[in-house]
C-alpha atoms as a PDB file:
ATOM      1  CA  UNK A   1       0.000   0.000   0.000  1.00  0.00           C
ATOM      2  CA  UNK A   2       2.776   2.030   0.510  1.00  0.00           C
ATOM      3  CA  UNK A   3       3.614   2.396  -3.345  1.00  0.00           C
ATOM      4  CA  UNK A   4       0.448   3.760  -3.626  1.00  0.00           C
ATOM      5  CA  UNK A   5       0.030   6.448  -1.304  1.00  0.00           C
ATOM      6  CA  UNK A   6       2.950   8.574  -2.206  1.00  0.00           C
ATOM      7  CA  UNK A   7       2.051   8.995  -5.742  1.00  0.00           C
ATOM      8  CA  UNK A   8      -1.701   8.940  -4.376  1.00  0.00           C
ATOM      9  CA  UNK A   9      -0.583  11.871  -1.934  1.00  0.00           C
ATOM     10  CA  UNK A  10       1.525  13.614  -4.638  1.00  0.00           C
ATOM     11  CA  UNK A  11      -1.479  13.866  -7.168  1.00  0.00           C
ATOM     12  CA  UNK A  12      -3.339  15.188  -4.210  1.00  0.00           C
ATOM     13  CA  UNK A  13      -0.572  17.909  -3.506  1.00  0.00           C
ATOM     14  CA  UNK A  14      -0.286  19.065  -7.033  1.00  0.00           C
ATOM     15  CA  UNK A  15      -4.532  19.623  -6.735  1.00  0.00           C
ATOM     16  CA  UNK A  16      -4.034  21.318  -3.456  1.00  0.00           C
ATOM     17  CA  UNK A  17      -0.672  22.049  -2.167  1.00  0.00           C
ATOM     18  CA  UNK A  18       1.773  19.520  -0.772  1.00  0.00           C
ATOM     19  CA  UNK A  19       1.161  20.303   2.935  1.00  0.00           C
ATOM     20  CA  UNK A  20      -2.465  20.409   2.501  1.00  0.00           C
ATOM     21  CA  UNK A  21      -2.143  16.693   1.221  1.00  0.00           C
ATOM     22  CA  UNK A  22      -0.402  15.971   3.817  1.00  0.00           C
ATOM     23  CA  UNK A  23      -3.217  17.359   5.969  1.00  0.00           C
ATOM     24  CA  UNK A  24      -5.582  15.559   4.473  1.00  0.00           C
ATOM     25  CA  UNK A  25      -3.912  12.202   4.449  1.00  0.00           C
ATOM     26  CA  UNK A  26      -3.832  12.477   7.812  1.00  0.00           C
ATOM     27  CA  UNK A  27      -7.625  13.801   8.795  1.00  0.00           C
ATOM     28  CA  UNK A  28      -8.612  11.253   6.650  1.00  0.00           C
ATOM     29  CA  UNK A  29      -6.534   7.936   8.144  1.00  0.00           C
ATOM     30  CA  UNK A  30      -7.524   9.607  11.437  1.00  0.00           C
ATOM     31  CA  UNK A  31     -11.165   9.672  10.905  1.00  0.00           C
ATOM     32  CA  UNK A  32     -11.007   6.084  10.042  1.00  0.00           C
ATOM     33  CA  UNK A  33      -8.826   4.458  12.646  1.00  0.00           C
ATOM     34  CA  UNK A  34     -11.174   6.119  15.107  1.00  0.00           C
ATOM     35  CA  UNK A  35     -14.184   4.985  13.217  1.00  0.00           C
ATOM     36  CA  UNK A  36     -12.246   1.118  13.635  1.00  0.00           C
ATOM     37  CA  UNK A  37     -11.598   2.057  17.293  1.00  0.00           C
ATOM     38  CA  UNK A  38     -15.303   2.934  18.014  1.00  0.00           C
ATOM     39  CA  UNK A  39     -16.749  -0.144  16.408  1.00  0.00           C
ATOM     40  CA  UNK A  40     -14.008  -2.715  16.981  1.00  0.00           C
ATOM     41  CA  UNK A  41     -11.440  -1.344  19.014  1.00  0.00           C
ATOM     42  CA  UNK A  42     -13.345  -0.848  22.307  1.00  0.00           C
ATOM     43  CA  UNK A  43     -13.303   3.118  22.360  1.00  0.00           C
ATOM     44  CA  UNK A  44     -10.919   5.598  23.014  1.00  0.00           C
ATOM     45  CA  UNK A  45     -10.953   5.563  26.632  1.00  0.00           C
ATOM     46  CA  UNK A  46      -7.663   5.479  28.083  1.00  0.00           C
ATOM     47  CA  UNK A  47      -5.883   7.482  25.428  1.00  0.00           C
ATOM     48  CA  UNK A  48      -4.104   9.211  27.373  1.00  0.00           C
ATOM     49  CA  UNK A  49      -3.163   7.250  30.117  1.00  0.00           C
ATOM     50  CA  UNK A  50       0.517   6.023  29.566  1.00  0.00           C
ATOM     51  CA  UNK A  51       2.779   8.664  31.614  1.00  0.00           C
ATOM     52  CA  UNK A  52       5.571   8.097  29.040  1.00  0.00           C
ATOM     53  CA  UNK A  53       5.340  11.449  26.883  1.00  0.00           C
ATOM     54  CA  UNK A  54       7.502  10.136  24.285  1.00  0.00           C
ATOM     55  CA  UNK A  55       5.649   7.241  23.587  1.00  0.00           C
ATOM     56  CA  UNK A  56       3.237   9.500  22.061  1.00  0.00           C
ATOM     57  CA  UNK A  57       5.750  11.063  19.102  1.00  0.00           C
ATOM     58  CA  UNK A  58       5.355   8.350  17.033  1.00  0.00           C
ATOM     59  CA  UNK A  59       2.555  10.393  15.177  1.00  0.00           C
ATOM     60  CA  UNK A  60       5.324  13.063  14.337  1.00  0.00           C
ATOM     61  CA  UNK A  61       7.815  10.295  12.552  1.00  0.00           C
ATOM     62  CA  UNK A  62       4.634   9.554  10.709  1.00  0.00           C
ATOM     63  CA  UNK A  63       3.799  12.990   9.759  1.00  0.00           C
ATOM     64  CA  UNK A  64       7.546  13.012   8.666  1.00  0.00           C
ATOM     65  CA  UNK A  65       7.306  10.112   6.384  1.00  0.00           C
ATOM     66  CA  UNK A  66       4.039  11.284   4.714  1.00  0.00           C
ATOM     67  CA  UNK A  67       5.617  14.659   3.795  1.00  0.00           C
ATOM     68  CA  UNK A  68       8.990  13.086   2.736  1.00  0.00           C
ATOM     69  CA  UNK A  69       7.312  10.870   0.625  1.00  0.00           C
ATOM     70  CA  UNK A  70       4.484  12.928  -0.989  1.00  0.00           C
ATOM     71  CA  UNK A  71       7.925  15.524  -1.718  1.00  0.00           C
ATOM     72  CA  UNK A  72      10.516  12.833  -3.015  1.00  0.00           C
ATOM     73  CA  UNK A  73       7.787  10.976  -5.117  1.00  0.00           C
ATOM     74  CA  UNK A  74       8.224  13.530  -8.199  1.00  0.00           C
ATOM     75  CA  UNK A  75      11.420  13.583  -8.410  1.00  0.00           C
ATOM     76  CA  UNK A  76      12.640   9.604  -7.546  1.00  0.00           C
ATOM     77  CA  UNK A  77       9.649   7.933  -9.256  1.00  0.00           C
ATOM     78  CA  UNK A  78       7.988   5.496  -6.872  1.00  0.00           C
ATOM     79  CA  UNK A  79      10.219   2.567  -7.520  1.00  0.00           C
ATOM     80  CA  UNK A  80      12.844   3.670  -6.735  1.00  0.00           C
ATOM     81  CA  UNK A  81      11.245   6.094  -3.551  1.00  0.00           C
ATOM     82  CA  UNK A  82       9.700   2.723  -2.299  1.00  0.00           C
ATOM     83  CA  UNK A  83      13.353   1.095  -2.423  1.00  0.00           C
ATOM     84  CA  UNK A  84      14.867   3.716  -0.733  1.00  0.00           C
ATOM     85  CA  UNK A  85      11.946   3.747   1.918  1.00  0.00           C
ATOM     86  CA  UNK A  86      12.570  -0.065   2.605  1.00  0.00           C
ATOM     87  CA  UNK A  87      16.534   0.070   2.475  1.00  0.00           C
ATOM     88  CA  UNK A  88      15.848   3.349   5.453  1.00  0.00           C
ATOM     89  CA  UNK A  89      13.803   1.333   7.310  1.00  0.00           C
ATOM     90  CA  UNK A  90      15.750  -1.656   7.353  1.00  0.00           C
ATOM     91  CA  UNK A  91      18.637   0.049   8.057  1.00  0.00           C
ATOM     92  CA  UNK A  92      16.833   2.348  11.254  1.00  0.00           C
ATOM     93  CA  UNK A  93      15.268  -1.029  12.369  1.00  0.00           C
ATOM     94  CA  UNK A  94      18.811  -3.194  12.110  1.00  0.00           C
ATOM     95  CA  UNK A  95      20.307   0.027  14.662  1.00  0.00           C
ATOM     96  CA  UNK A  96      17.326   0.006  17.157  1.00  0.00           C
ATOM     97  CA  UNK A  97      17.809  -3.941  17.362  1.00  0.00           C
ATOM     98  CA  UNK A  98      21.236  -4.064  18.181  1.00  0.00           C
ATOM     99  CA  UNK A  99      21.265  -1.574  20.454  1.00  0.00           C
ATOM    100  CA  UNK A 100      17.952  -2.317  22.254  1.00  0.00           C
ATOM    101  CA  UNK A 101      16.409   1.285  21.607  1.00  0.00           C
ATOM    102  CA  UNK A 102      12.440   2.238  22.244  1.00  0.00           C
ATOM    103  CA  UNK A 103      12.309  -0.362  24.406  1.00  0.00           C
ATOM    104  CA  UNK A 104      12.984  -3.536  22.269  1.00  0.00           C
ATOM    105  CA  UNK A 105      14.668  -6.430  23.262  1.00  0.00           C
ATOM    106  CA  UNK A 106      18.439  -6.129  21.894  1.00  0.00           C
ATOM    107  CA  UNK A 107      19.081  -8.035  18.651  1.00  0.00           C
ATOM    108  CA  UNK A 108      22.839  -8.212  17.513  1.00  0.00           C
ATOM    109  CA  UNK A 109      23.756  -7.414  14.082  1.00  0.00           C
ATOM    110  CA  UNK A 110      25.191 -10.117  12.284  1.00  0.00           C
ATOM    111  CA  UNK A 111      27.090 -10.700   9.619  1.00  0.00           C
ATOM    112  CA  UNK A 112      24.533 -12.316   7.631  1.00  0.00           C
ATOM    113  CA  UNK A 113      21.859  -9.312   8.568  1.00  0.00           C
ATOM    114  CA  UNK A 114      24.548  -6.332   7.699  1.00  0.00           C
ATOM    115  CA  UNK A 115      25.218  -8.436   4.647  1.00  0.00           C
ATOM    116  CA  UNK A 116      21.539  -8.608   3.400  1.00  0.00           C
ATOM    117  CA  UNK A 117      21.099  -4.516   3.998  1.00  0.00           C
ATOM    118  CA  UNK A 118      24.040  -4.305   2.033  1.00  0.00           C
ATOM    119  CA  UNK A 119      23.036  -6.213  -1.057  1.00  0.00           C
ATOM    120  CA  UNK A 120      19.106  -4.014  -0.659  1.00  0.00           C
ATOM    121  CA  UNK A 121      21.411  -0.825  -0.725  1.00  0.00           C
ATOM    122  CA  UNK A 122      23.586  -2.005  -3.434  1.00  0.00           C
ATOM    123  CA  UNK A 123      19.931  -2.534  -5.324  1.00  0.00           C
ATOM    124  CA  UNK A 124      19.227   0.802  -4.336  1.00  0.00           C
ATOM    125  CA  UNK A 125      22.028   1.769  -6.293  1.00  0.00           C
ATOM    126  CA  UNK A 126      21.220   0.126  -9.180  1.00  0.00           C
ATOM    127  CA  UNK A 127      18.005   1.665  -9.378  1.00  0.00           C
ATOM    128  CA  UNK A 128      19.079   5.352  -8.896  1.00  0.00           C
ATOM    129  CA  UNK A 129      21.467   4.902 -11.743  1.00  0.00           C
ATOM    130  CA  UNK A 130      18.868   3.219 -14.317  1.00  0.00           C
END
């Protein structure tokens, strides 16, 4: 779903502005995952109940995604935005399971992990040149 919601988003920002997509991508997804909370998801009591404050930022490295993509999408294409979204992710994810961060249980990188972001990146690479 991913491949289609930036260029989704983009057509939307070249109607309406980029940011406004943005907005709107977000209003919308909003107004349904309540919706799925209300019917299926028991309510939204509790909401706000977990003392951590920074569990709640999550919503910002969303926002941040959503407006990277919905900017990058013109100019990389989606095939190779979506690579470069997976490679970034993998690559984020391989860091916060080594070294235990957020809260996960710690993962060591290994050779044969490092080796498999390393051959995604190297496709990466092919794709940006092509």
């Amino acid at each position: 779903m991913i491949a289609t919601q930036s260029p989704t988003n983009a057509a939307l920002g070249r109607s309406i502005g980029d940011l406004r997509a943005v907005v709107v991508n977000f209003l919308v997804g909003g107004i349904a995952i309540v919706v799925v909370a209300l019917v299926i998801g028991g309510g939204l009591g509790g909401i706000t109940g977990d003392s951590v404050r920074w569990h709640y930022l999550g919503g910002l490295a969303g926002a941040a995604f959503v407006l990277v993509a919905v900017l990058t999408v013109r100019p990389l294409g989606v095939t190779l935005q979506t690579a470069a979204i997976i490679i970034g992710q993998l690559t984020m994810a391989a860091v916060v399971d080594h070294y235990g961060l957020l809260g996960v249980q710690v993962r060591p990188l290994t050779a044969a992990h490092a080796g498999g972001i390393g051959l995604l990146a190297a496709g990466v690479a092919v794709l940006a040149r092509a």
